[in-house]
C-alpha atoms as a PDB file:
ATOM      1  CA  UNK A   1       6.931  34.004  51.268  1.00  0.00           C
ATOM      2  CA  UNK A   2       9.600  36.421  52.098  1.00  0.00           C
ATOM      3  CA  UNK A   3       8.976  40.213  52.864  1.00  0.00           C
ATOM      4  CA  UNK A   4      11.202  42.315  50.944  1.00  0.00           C
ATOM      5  CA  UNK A   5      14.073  43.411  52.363  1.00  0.00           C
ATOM      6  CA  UNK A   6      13.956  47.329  53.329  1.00  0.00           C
ATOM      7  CA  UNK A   7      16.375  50.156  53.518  1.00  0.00           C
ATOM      8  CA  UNK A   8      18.185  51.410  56.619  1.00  0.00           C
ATOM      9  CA  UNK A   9      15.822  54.719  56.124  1.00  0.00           C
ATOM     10  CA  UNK A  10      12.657  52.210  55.810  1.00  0.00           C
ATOM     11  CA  UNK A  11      11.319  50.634  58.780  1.00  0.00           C
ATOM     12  CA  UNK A  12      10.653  46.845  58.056  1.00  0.00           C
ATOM     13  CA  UNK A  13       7.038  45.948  57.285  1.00  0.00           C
ATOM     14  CA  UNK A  14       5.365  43.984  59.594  1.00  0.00           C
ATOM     15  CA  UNK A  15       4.007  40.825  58.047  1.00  0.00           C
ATOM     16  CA  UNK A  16       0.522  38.743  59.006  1.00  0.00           C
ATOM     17  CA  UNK A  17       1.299  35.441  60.608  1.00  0.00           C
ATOM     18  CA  UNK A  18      -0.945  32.107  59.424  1.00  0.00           C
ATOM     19  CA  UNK A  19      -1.458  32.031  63.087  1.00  0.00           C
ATOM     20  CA  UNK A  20      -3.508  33.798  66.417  1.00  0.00           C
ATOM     21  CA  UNK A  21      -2.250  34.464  69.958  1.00  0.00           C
ATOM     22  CA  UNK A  22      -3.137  31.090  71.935  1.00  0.00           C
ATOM     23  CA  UNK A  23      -6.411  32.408  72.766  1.00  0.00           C
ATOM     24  CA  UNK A  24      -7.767  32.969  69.077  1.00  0.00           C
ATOM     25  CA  UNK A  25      -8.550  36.928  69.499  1.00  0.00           C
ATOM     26  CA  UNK A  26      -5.319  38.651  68.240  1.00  0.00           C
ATOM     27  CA  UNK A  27      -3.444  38.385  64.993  1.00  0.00           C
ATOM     28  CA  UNK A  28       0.199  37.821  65.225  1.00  0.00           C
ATOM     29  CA  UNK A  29       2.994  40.052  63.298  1.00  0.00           C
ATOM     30  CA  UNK A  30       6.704  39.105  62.360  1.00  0.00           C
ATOM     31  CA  UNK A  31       8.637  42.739  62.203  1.00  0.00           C
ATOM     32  CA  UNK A  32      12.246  41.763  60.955  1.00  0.00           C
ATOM     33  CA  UNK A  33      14.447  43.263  58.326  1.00  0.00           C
ATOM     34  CA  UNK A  34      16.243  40.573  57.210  1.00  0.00           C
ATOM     35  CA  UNK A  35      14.923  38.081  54.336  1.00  0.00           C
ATOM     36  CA  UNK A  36      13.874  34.850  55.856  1.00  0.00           C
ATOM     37  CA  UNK A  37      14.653  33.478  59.133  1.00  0.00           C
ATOM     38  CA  UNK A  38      13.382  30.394  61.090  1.00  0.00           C
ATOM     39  CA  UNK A  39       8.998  32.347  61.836  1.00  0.00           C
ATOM     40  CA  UNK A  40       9.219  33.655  58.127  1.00  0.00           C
ATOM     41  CA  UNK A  41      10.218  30.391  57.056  1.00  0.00           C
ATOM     42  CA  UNK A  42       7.499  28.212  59.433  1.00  0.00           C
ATOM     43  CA  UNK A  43       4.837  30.359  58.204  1.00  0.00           C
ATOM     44  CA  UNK A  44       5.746  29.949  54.668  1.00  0.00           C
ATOM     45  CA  UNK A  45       5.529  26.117  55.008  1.00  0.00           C
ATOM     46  CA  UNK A  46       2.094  26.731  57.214  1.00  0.00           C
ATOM     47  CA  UNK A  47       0.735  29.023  54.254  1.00  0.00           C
ATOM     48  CA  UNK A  48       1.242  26.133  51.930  1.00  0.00           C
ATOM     49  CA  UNK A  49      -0.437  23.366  54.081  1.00  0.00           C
ATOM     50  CA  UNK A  50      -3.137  26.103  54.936  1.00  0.00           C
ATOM     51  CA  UNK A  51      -3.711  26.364  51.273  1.00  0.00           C
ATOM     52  CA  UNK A  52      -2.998  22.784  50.086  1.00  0.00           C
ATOM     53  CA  UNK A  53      -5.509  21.773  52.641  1.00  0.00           C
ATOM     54  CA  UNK A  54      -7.876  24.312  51.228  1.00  0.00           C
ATOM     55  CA  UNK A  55      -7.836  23.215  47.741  1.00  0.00           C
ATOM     56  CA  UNK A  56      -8.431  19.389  48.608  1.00  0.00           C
ATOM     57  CA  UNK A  57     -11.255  20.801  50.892  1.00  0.00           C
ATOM     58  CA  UNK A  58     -12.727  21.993  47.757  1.00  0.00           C
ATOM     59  CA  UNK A  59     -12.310  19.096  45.625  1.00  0.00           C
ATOM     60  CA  UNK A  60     -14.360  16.915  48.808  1.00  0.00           C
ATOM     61  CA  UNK A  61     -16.927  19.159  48.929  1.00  0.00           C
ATOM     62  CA  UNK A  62     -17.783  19.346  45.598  1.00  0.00           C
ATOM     63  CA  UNK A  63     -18.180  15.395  45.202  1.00  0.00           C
ATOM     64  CA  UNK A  64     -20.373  15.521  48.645  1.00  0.00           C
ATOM     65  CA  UNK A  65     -22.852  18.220  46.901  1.00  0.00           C
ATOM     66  CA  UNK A  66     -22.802  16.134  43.976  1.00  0.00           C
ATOM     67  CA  UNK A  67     -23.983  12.838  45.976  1.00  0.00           C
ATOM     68  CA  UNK A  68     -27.748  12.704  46.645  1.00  0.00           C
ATOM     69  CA  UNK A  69     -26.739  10.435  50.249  1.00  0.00           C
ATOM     70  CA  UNK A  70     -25.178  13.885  51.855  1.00  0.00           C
ATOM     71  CA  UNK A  71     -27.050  14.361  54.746  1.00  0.00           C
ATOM     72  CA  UNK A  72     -27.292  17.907  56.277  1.00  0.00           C
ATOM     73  CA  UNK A  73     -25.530  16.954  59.439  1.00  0.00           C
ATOM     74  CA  UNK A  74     -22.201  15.760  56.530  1.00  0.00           C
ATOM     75  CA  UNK A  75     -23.208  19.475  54.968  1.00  0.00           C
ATOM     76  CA  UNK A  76     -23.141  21.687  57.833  1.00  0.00           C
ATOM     77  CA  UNK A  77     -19.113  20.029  59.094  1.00  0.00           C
ATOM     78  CA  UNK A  78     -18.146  20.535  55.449  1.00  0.00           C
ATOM     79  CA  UNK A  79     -19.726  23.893  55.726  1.00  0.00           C
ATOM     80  CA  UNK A  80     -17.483  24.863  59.291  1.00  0.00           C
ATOM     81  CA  UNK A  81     -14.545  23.484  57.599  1.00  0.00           C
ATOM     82  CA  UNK A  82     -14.537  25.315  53.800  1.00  0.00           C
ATOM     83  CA  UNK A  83     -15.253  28.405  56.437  1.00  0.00           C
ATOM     84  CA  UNK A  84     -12.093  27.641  58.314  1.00  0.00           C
ATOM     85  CA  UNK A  85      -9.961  27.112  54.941  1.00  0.00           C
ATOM     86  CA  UNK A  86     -11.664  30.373  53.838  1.00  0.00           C
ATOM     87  CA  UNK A  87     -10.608  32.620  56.913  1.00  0.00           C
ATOM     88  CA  UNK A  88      -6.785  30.590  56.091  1.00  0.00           C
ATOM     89  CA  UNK A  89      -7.056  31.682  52.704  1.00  0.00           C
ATOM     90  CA  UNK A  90      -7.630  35.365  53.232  1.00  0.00           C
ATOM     91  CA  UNK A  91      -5.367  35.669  56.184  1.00  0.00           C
ATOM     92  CA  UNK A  92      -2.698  34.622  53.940  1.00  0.00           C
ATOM     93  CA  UNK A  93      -3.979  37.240  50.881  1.00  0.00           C
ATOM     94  CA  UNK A  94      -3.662  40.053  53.748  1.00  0.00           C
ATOM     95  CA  UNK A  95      -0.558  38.838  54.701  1.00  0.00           C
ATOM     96  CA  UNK A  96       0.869  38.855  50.897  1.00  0.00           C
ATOM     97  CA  UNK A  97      -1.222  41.861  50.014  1.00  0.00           C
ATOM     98  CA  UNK A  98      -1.943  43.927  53.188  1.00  0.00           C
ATOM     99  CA  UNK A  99       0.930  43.976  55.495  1.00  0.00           C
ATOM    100  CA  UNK A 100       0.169  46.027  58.720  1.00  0.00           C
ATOM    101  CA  UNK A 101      -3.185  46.917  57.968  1.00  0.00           C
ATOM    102  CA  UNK A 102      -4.503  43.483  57.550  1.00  0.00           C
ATOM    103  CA  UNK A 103      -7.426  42.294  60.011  1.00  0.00           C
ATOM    104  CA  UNK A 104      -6.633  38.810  61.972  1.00  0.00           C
END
């Protein structure tokens, strides 16, 4: 995903990263005016993993609800993991959608 590009007049939007400071607590924000780059680029292909990831996620978890053997100790790790792919999933909708205002 590429941010639009912006007029001299317009300051540049800052976009949502698919990642946190190394610590976990703060969102991180690309501010550039120019249309790609090396971080737009990296968090484009980390978007699509994020969300590839996601979407085979889904297609695991609904064949362990299906099978009677799931135990709940198999449901509650596929539970913390569709949570994690869920936080990925909006962080990137935010990041299309919400620009500055988006919540890490």
């Amino acid at each position: 995903m590429t941010t639009p590009s912006s007029s001299p007049s317009t300051p540049p939007t800052p976009r949502l990263l698919p990642w946190t400071t190394p610590d976990g607590d703060k969102p991180c924000y690309l501010l550039t005016d120019a249309e790609g780059g090396y971080l737009s680029d990296r968090a484009d292909r980390m978007e699509a993993v994020q969300l590839d990831m996601g979407k085979g996620l889904l297609e695991h978890a609904q064949e362990m609800v299906d099978d009677p053997a799931t135990d709940t100790r198999q449901l509650r790790f596929l539970s913390v993991q569709l949570g994690a792919a869920l936080r990925d999933a909006v962080r990137i909708a935010e990041s299309r959608g919400g620009g500055a205002t988006a919540r890490g």
